[in-house]
Structure formats: structure tokens, C-alpha cells
Protein backbone atom coordinates (compact mmCIF):
# COMPACT_ATOMS: atom_id res chain seq x y z
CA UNK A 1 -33.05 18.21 1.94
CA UNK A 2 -34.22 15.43 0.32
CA UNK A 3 -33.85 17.20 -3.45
CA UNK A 4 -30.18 17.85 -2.09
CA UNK A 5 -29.48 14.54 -1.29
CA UNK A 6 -31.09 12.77 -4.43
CA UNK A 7 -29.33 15.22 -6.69
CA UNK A 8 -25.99 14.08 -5.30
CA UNK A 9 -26.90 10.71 -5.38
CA UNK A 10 -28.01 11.23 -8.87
CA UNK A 11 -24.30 13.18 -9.89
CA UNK A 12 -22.59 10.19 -7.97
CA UNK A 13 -24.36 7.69 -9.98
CA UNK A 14 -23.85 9.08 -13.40
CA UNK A 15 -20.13 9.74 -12.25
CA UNK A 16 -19.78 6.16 -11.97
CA UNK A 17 -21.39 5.04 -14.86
CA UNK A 18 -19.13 7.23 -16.61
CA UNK A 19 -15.81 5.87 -14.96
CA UNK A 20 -17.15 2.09 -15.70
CA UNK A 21 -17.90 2.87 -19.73
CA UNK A 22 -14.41 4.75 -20.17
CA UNK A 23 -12.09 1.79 -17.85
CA UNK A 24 -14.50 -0.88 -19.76
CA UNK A 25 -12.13 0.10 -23.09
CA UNK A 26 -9.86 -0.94 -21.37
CA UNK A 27 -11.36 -3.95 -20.50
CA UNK A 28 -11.02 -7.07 -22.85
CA UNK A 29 -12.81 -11.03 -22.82
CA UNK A 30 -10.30 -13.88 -22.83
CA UNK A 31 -11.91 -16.49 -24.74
CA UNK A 32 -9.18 -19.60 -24.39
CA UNK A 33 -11.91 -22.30 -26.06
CA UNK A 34 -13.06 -23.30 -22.88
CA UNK A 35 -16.68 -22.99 -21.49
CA UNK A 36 -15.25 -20.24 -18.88
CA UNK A 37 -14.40 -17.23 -20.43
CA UNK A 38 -11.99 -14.67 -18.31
CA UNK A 39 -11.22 -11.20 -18.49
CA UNK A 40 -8.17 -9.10 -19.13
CA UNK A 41 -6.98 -5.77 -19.07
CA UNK A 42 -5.17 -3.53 -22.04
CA UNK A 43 -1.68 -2.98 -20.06
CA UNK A 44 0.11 -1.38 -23.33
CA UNK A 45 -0.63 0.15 -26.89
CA UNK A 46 1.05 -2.48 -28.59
CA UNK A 47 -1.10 -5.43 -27.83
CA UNK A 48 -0.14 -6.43 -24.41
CA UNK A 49 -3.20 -7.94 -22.26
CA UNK A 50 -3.11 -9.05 -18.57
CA UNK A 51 -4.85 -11.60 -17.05
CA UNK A 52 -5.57 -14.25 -14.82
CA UNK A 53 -3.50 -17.62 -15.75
CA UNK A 54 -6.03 -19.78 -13.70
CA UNK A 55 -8.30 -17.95 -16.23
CA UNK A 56 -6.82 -18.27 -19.51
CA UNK A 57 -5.95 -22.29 -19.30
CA UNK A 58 -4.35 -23.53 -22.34
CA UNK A 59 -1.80 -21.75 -24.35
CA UNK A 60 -3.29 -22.25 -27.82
CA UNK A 61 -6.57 -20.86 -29.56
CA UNK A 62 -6.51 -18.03 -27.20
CA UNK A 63 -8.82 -15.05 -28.52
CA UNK A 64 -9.29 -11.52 -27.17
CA UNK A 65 -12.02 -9.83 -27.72
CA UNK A 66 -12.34 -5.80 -27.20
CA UNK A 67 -15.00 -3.27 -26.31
CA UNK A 68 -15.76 -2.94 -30.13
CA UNK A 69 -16.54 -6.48 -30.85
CA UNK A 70 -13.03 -7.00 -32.57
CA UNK A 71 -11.52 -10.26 -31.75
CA UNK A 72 -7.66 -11.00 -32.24
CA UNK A 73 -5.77 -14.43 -31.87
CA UNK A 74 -3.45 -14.07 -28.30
CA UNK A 75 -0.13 -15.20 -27.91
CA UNK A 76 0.61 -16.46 -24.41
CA UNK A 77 4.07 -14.68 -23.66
CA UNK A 78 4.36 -16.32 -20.03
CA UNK A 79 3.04 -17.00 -16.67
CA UNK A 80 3.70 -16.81 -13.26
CA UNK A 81 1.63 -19.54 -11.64
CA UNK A 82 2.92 -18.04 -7.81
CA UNK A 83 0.88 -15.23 -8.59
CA UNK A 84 -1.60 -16.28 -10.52
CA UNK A 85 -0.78 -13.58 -13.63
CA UNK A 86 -0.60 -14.02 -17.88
CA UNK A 87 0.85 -12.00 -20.23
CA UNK A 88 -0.52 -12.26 -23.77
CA UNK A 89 -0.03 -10.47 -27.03
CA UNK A 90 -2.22 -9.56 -29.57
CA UNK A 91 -1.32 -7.92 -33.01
CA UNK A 92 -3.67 -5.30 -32.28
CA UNK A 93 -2.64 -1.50 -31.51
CA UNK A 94 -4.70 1.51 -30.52
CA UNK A 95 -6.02 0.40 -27.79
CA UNK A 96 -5.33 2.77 -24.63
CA UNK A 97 -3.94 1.29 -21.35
CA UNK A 98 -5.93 1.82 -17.77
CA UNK A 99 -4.07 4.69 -15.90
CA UNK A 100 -2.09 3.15 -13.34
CA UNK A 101 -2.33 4.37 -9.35
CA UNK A 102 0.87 4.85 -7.73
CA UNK A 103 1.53 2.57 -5.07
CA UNK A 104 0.28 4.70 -1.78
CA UNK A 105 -2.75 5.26 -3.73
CA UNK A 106 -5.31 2.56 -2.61
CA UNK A 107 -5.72 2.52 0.68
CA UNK A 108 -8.44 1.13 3.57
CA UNK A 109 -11.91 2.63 3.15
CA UNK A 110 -12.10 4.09 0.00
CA UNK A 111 -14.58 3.26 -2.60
CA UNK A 112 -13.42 1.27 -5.66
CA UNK A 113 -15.15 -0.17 -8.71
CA UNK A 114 -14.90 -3.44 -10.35
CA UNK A 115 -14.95 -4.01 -13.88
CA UNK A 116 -15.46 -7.44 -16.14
CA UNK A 117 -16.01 -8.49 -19.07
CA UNK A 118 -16.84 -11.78 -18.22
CA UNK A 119 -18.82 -13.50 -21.19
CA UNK A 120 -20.85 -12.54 -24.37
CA UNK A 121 -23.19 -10.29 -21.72
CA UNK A 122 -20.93 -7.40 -22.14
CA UNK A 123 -19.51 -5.26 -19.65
CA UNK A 124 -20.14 -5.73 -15.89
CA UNK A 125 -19.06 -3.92 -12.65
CA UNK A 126 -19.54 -3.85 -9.36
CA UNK A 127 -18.77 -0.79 -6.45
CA UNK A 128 -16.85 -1.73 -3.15
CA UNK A 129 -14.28 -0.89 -0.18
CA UNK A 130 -11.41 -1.14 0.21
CA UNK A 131 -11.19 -3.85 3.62
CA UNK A 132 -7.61 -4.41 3.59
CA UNK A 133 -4.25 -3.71 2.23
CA UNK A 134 -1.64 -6.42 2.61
CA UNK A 135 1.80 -5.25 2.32
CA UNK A 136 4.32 -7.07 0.66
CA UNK A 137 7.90 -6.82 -0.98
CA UNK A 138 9.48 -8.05 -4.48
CA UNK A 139 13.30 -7.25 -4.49
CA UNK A 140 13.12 -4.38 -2.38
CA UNK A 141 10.29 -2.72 -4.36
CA UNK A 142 7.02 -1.93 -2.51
CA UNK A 143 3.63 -4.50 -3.57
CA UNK A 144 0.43 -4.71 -2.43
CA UNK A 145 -2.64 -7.22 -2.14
CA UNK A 146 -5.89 -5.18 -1.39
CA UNK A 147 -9.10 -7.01 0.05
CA UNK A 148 -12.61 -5.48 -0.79
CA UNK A 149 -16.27 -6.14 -0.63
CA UNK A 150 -17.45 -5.48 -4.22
CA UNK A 151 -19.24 -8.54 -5.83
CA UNK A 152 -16.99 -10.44 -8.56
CA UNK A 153 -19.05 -12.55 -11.15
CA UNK A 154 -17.80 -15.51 -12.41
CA UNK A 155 -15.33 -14.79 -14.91
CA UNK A 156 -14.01 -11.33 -13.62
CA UNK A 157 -10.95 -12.95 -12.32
CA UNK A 158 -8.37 -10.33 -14.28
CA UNK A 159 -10.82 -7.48 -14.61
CA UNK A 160 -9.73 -3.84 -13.39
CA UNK A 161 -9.44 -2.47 -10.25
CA UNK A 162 -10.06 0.97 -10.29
CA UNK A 163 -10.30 3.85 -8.06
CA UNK A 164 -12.78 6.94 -8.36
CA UNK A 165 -10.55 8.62 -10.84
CA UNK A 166 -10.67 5.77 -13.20
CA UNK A 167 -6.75 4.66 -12.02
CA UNK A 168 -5.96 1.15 -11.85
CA UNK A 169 -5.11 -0.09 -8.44
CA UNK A 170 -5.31 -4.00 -8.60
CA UNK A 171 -5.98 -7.04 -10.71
CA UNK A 172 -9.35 -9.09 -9.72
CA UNK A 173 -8.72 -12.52 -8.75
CA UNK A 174 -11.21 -14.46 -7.83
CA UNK A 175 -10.05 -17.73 -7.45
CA UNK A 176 -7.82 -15.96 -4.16
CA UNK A 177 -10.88 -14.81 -2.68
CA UNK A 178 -12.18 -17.21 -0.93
CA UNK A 179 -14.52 -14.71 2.08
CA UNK A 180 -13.25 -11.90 0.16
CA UNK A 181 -12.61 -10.07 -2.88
CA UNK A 182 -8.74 -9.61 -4.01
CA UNK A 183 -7.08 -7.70 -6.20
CA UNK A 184 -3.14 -8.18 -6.78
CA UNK A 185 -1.74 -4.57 -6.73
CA UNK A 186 -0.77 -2.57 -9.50
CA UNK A 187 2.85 -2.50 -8.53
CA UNK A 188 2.71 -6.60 -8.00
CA UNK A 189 1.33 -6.67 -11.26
CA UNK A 190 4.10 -4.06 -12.68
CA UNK A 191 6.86 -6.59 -11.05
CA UNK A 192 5.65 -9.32 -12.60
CA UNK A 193 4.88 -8.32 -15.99
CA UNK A 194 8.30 -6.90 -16.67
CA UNK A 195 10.26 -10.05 -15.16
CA UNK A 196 8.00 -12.03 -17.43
CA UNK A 197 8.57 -9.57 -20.78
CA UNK A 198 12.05 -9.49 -20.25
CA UNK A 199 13.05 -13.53 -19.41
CA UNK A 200 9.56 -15.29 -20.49
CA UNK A 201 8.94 -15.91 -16.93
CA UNK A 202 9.68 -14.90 -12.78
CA UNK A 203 12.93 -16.25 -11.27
CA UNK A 204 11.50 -16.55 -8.06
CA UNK A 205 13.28 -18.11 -5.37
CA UNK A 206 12.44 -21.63 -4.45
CA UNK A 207 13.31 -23.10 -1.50
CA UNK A 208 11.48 -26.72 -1.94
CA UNK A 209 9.69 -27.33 0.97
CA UNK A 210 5.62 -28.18 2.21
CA UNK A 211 5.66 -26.43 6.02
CA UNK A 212 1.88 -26.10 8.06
CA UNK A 213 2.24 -24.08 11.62
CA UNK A 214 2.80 -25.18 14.03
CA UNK A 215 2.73 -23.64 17.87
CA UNK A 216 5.96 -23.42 19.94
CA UNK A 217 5.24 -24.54 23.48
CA UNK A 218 6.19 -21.84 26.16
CA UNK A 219 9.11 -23.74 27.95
CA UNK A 220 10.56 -24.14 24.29
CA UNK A 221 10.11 -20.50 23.73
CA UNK A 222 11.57 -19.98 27.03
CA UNK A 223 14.72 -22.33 26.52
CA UNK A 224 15.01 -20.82 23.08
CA UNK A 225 14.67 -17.27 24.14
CA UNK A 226 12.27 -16.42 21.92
CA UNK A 227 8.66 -14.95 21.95
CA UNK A 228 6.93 -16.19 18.47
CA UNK A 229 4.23 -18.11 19.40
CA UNK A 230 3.96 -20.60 15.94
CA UNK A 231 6.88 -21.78 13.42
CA UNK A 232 6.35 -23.47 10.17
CA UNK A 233 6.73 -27.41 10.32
CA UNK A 234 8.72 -28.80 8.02
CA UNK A 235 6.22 -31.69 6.68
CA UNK A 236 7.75 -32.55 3.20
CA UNK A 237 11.52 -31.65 1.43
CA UNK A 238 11.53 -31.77 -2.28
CA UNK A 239 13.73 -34.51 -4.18
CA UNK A 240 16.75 -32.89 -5.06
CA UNK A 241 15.09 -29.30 -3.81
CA UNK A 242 17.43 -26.32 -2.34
CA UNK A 243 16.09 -27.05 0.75
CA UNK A 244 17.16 -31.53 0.45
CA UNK A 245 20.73 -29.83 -0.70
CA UNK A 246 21.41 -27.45 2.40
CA UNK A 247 20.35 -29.83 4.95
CA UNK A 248 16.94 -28.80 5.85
CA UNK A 249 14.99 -32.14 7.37
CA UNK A 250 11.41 -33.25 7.39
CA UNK A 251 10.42 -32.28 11.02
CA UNK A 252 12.41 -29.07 11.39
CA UNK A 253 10.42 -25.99 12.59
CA UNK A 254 11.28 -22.89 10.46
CA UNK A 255 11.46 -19.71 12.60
CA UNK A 256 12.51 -17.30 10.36
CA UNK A 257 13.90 -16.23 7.21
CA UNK A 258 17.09 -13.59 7.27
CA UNK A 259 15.74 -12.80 10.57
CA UNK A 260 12.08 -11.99 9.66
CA UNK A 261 9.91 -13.89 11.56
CA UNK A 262 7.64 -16.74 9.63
CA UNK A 263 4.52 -18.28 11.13
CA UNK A 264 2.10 -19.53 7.97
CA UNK A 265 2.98 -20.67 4.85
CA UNK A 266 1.75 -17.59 3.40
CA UNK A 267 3.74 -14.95 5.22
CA UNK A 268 7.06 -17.48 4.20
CA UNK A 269 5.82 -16.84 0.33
CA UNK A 270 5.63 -13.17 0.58
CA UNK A 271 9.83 -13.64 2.15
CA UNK A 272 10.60 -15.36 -0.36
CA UNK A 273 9.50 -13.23 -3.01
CA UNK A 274 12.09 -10.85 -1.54
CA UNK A 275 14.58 -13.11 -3.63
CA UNK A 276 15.84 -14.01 -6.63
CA UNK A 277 16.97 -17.41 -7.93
CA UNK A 278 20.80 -17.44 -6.53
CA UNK A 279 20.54 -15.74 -3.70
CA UNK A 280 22.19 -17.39 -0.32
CA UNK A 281 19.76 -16.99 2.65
CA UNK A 282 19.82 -17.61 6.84
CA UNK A 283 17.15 -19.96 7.74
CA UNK A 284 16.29 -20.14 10.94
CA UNK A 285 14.92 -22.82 12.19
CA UNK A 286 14.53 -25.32 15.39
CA UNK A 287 15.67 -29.23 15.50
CA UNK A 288 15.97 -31.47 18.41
CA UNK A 289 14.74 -28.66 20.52
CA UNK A 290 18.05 -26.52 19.70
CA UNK A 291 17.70 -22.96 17.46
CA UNK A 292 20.68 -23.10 14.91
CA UNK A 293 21.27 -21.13 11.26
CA UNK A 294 21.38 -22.69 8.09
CA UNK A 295 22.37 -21.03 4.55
CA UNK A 296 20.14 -22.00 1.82
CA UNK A 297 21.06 -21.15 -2.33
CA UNK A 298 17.98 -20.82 -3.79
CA UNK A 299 16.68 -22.41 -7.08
CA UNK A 300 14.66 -21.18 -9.98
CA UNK A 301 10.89 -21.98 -9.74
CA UNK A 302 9.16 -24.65 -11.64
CA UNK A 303 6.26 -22.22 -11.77
């Protein structure tokens, strides 16, 4: 029994080995002159590397170093601060892309590895589970936001997230973590990357406002006829914002958002990543203890 169970440890551990040296070619440093270096991931033949942008933090004297030792200037092509992602581009070519997962393909409990290559140490990884899979939504398309226990070193914030076929299923952030790992999904990343190749950067809707929860009181939910527990406070309105234009006001309590339901400033992100710069949307919110609609146009991101 115990020959059995060593050999398949044994197969299991040479499996994995295998998986890390093949995605790790995959697997570039980010050296942007600062004493933190960051990693990035090959996303195309011709030169295109994904990362972090908390990781790569000037846009200038960026270098990318590959598996081989071979380092090539970066261009910074754009950013999308919201979620945290950089697209650079190297005039390098031949350098194979991670096989990407398809977006039902990481789901709670399975095993996934980690890969880095967070400073002039080399290659690092790290094994894990999948804890959680947070759904979200970018224009109608399906995104993702997985959770997971494996150990990220310093500087693996936009390593590869890969399952136990070697397929790509997230981008490692670490500076999202906080009592857990997270990796932005492969489809998130997809979303992004494209918006930013095609315009230089996301048009993602802004509304313009700084809300924190706060709870509803039951004979308010009773008057209002309503069974949400917490709304989103409105605590701050941007100068000049979409929200300052279509009447929103500092102490209004944000319900919901084209009738989804909103209750922390987080879950009113992932709505309004639903939208473009442009679109008209139904807030609704409470003021002066009445429930009433208002439509909101919303800008074009700063970030």
C-alpha cells in the first residue's frame, strides 16, 4: 500500500514539476528600475506581455526579461488602474502564449498552480485550491475573480494561474489579496486587454461618487417596501462628476443600479462594469426617507 501510494505521489510530483517548467516559458520578470521587480505573462507571439500595473510603476525603462535570460526594452501600451492590469510590448517574437481555460473551466476545489518569476532567483511556484469563484459581468460577457490558498511571494503579482493541464485560468494579484490569494480571470483579463489594444485604454463607466454601507432600518424597509437590509451612502459627489450633473446628493442612499440590488462599494463596481462610457442608467436610490429613480449618463474613467 504504501509503495502504491508513494509511487503516485511520486508521478503527481514530477507531473507538476513538469507543468511549472513548460508554463514558466511563458512566464517573464518585469524589471521597471525599481527595487520591486514584478512578473508578467507572454499573452501573444508578437511581443505582448501582461501584467500587474501596481507592479510595473513607471512607464519608462521598463525591461522584460524571459526564461532564456534575454532581456528586451517594454513599451507600456496602457492600463486599466480599475483592474489593476498592463499591457506592454516588446520587439521580441517566438515566444509561445499560456493556453487559455475557457471560462467554466476553474471552478471551487480544484487544484491550481502558481507561477512567478519574481526576481533574479528564477522561477517560483506554488500549488493551491481553488476557495472561491466570484462571478462578474463586462458588457454582457461572462468574468471571473477566483480566490485560492496557494502562497504568492512578493513579486508574483501578474504571474500565471494555471490549472493541471497547464491552461491559464487567472492573473495573480497580490496586492487584492489581502486574507487570500486572487487571481483576475482569464476572460477579465481577455476583456480588458482587447479594450486596451484597440483604444489605449477601458471606457469604463464612471459614475463619480465615494458611497460606504450603510443598513436600512426595518420601518424604512417596511415604508419603502423593500427587503435589502444595507444601501450604499452617498458620502462624497465628484466636482463636475456624472453623478454632481444628474442630481445625485451627498447623503442619498443608493439601492440599486437598473434594478440590481447594491449593498458595498464593491458589488456597485462589478454593476458598473456592465457599462460603457455613454450609457444612460436607473439609479435607485433613497432621499428624505422617499425611494425615487434617477437617470444617470455615464462618463469615461480617469483611470
Amino acid at each position: 500500500m504504501a509503495s502504491k501510494t508513494g509511487s503516485v505521489l511520486s508521478s503527481l510530483s514530477a507531473d507538476i514539476a513538469a507543468l511549472v517548467q513548460q508554463v514558466g516559458k511563458s512566464v517573464v520578470r518585469v524589471d521597471d528600475g525599481t527595487r520591486l521587480t514584478a512578473t508578467g505573462i507572454v499573452w501573444s507571439a508578437v511581443g505582448l506581455i501582461v501584467s500587474t500595473s501596481h507592479g510595473v510603476e513607471t512607464d519608462e525603462g521598463v525591461v522584460v526579461e524571459f526564461f532564456d535570460g534575454a532581456r528586451h526594452p517594454a513599451t507600456v501600451v496602457g492600463r486599466d488602474e480599475e483592474s489593476d492590469i498592463a499591457v506592454l510590448k516588446v520587439d521580441a517574437v517566438g515566444f509561445d502564449a499560456i493556453p487559455r481555460a475557457g471560462v467554466d473551466d476553474a471552478q471551487v476545489g480544484q487544484l491550481a498552480v502558481a507561477v512567478g518569476r519574481p526576481s533574479d532567483r528564477g522561477l517560483s511556484s506554488s500549488l493551491g485550491m481553488i476557495g472561491a469563484r466570484i462571478e462578474a459581468e463586462s458588457n454582457g460577457s461572462p468574468e471571473y475573480v477566483l480566490h485560492h490558498d496557494a502562497t504568492l511571494y512578493r513579486g508574483f503579482s501578474g504571474g500565471a494561474f494555471v490549472n493541471t493541464e497547464g491552461n491559464l485560468i487567472g492573473l495573480l494579484n497580490l496586492s487584492m489579496g489581502r486574507h487570500h490569494g486572487v487571481a483576475l480571470g482569464t476572460s477579465m483579463v481577455e476583456h480588458v486587454v482587447d479594450q486596451i489594444l484597440a483604444e489605449g485604454s477601458t471606457r469604463r463607466g464612471y459614475l463619480g461618487v465615494t458611497t460606504q454601507p450603510a443598513e436600512l432600518s426595518g420601518t424604512l424597509r417596511t415604508g419603502l417596501g423593500i427587503e435589502q437590509e444595507y444601501g450604499l451612502l452617498i458620502i462624497n459627489v465628484g466636482e463636475g462628476s456624472p453623478a454632481e450633473q444628474s442630481g445625485i446628493l451627498q447623503g442619498d442612499i443608493v439601492l440599486a443600479i437598473e434594478g440590481k440590488s447594491v449593498d458595498s462599494p464593491d458589488r456597485m463596481r462589478r454593476r458598473l462594469r456592465k457599462f460603457n462610457s455613454g450609457q444612460v442608467i436607473t439609479i435607485t436610490l433613497v432621499r428624505g426617507g422617499r425611494k425615487t429613480d434617477i437617470s444617470a449618463t455615464l462618463g469615461e474613467s480617469a483611470e
